[in-house]
Protein backbone atom coordinates (compact mmCIF):
# COMPACT_ATOMS: atom_id res chain seq x y z
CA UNK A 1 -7.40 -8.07 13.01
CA UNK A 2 -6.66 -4.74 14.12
CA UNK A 3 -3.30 -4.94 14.56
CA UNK A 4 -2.63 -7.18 11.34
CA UNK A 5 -4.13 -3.85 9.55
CA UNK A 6 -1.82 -1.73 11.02
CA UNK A 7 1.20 -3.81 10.24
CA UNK A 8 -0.06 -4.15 6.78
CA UNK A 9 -0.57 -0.32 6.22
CA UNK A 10 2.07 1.00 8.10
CA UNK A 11 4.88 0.17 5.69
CA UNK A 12 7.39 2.56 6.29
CA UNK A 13 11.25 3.32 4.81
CA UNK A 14 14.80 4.81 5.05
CA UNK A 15 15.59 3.96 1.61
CA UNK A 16 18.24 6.25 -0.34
CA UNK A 17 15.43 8.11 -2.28
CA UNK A 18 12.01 8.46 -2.30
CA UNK A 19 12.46 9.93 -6.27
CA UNK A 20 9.86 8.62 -7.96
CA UNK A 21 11.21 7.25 -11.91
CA UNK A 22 8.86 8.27 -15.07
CA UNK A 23 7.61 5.10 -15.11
CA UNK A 24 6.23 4.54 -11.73
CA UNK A 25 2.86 6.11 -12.39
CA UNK A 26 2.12 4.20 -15.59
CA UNK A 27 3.24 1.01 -13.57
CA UNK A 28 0.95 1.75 -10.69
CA UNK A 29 -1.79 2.81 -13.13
CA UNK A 30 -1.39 -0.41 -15.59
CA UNK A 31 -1.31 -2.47 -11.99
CA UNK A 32 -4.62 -1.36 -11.36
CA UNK A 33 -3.74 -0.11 -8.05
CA UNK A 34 -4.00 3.76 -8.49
CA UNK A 35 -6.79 5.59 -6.79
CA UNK A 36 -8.98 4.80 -3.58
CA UNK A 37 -8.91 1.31 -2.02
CA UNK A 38 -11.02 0.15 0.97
CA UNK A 39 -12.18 -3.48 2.35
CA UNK A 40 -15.29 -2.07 1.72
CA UNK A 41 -15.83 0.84 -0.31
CA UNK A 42 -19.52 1.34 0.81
CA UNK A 43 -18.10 2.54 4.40
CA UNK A 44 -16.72 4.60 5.48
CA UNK A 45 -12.73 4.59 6.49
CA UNK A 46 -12.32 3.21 10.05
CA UNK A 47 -10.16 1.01 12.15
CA UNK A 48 -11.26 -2.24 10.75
CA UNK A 49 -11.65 -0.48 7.45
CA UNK A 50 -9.12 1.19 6.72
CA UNK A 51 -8.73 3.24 3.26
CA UNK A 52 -5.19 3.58 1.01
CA UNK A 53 -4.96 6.38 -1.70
CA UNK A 54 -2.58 5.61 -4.08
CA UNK A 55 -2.08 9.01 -5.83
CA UNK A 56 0.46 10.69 -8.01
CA UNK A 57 1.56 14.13 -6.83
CA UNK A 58 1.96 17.61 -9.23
CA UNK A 59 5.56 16.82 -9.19
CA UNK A 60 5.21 12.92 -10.43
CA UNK A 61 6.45 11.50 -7.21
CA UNK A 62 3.78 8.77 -6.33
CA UNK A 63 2.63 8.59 -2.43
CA UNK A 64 0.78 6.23 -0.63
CA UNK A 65 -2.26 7.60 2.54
CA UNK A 66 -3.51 5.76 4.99
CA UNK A 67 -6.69 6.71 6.30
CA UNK A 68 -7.55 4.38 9.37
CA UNK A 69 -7.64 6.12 12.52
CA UNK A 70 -5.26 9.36 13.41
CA UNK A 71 -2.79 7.91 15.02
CA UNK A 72 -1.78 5.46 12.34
CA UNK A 73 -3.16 7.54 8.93
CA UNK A 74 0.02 9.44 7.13
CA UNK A 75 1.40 9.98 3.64
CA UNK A 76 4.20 7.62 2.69
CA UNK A 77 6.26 7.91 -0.59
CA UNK A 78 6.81 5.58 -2.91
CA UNK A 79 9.35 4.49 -5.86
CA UNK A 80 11.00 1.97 -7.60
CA UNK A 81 7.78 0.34 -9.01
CA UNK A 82 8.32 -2.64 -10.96
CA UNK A 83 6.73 -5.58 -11.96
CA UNK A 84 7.42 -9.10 -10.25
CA UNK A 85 5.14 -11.07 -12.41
CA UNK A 86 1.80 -10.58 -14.43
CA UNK A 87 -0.10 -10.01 -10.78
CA UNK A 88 2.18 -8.76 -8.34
CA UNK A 89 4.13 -5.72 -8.23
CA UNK A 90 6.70 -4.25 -5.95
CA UNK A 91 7.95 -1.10 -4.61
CA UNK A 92 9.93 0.64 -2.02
CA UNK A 93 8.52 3.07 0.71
CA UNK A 94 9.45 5.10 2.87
CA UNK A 95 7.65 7.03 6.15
CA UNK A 96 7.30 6.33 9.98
CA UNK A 97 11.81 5.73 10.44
CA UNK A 98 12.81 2.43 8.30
CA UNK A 99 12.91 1.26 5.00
CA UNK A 100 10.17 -1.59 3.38
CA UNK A 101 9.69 -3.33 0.20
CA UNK A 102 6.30 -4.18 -0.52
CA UNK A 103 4.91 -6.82 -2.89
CA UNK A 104 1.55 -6.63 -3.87
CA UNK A 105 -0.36 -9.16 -5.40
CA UNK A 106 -3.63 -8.77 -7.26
CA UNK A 107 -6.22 -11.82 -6.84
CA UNK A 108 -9.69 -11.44 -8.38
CA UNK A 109 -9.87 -7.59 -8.85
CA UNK A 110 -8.74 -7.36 -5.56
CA UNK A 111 -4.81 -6.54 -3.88
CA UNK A 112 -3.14 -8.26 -0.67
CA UNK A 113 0.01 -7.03 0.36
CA UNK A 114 2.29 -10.17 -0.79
CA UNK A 115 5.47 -9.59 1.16
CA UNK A 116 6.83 -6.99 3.21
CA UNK A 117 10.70 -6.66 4.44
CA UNK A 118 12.45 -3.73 5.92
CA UNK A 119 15.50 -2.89 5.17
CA UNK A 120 17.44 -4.49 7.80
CA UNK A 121 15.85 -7.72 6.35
CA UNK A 122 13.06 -8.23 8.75
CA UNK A 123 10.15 -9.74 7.29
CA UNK A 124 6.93 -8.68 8.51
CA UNK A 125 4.21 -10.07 5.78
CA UNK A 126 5.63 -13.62 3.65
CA UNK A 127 3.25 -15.31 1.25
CA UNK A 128 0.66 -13.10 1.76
CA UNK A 129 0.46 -13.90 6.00
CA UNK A 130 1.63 -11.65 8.73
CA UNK A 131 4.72 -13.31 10.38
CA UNK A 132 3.56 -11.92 13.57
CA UNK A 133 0.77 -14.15 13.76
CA UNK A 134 0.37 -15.90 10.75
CA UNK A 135 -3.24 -14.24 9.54
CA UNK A 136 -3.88 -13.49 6.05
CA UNK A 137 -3.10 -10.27 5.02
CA UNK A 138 -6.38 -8.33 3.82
CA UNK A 139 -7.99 -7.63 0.66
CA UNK A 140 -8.48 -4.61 -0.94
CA UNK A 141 -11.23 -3.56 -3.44
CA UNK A 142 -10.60 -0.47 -5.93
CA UNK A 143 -13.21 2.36 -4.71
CA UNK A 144 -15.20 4.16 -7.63
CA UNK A 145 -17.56 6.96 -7.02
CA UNK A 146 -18.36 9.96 -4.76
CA UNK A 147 -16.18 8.60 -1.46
CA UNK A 148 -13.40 7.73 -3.48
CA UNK A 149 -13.31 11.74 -4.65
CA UNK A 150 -13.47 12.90 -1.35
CA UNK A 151 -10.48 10.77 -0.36
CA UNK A 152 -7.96 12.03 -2.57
């Protein structure tokens, strides 16, 4: 599961900008998705648990931090958010040398990375199942609460 994890949370992009549009916060926010989320929010971030901030910066660009284990955690940025449907939204990233566009879907309160594709059209997560191995991608819960804080 480990390595599923990492695939899942180390989206990273070589798009042509990483300028976030007005809109991208109130997408993310409507979505649900901004703020703290964990597999389980009651412990703390680890390997199998990892943690994603989802967090607008002073300037409005919107980033996305992985806090796993230190060889994997890192600050991403993020644009282009848009809706695909009622429950799933997408967005481009950018952060450890190539391009991705993420779907994310939101099931029961909860959000699965969807799809994943770098830009050279390699698909590394497709109906919600890691290519690689065909596992499920996990679910993550919105965090409330003193942890979440100390996150950000």
């Amino acid at each position: 599961m480990g390595r599923s994890i990492v695939l899942l949370c180390a989206g990273a992009l070589g798009l042509a900008s990483s300028e976030a549009k007005a809109g991208d916060v109130d997408v993310i926010r409507g979505f649900g998705m901004l703020g703290v989320l964990a597999l389980t929010c009651s412990e703390p971030p680890s390997t199998q648990n990892p943690y994603v901030t989802y967090a607008a910066t002073a300037d409005g660009k919107l980033t996305r931090t992985l806090k796993m284990k230190p060889d994997l955690d890192g600050t991403f940025s993020m644009w282009n958010l848009r809706m695909a449907g009622p429950d799933l939204l997408q967005y481009d990233e950018e952060g450890r040398g190539s391009g991705v566009t993420v779907s994310m879907a939101r099931i029961n309160g909860k959000f699965r990375s969807w799809r994943s594709v770098q830009t050279d059209g390699k698909v590394l997560i497709a109906d919600g199942k890691f290519t690689s191995s065909g596992k499920e991608t996990p679910a993550f819960e919105p965090c409330l609460g003193p942890r979440s804080a100390s996150l950000h």
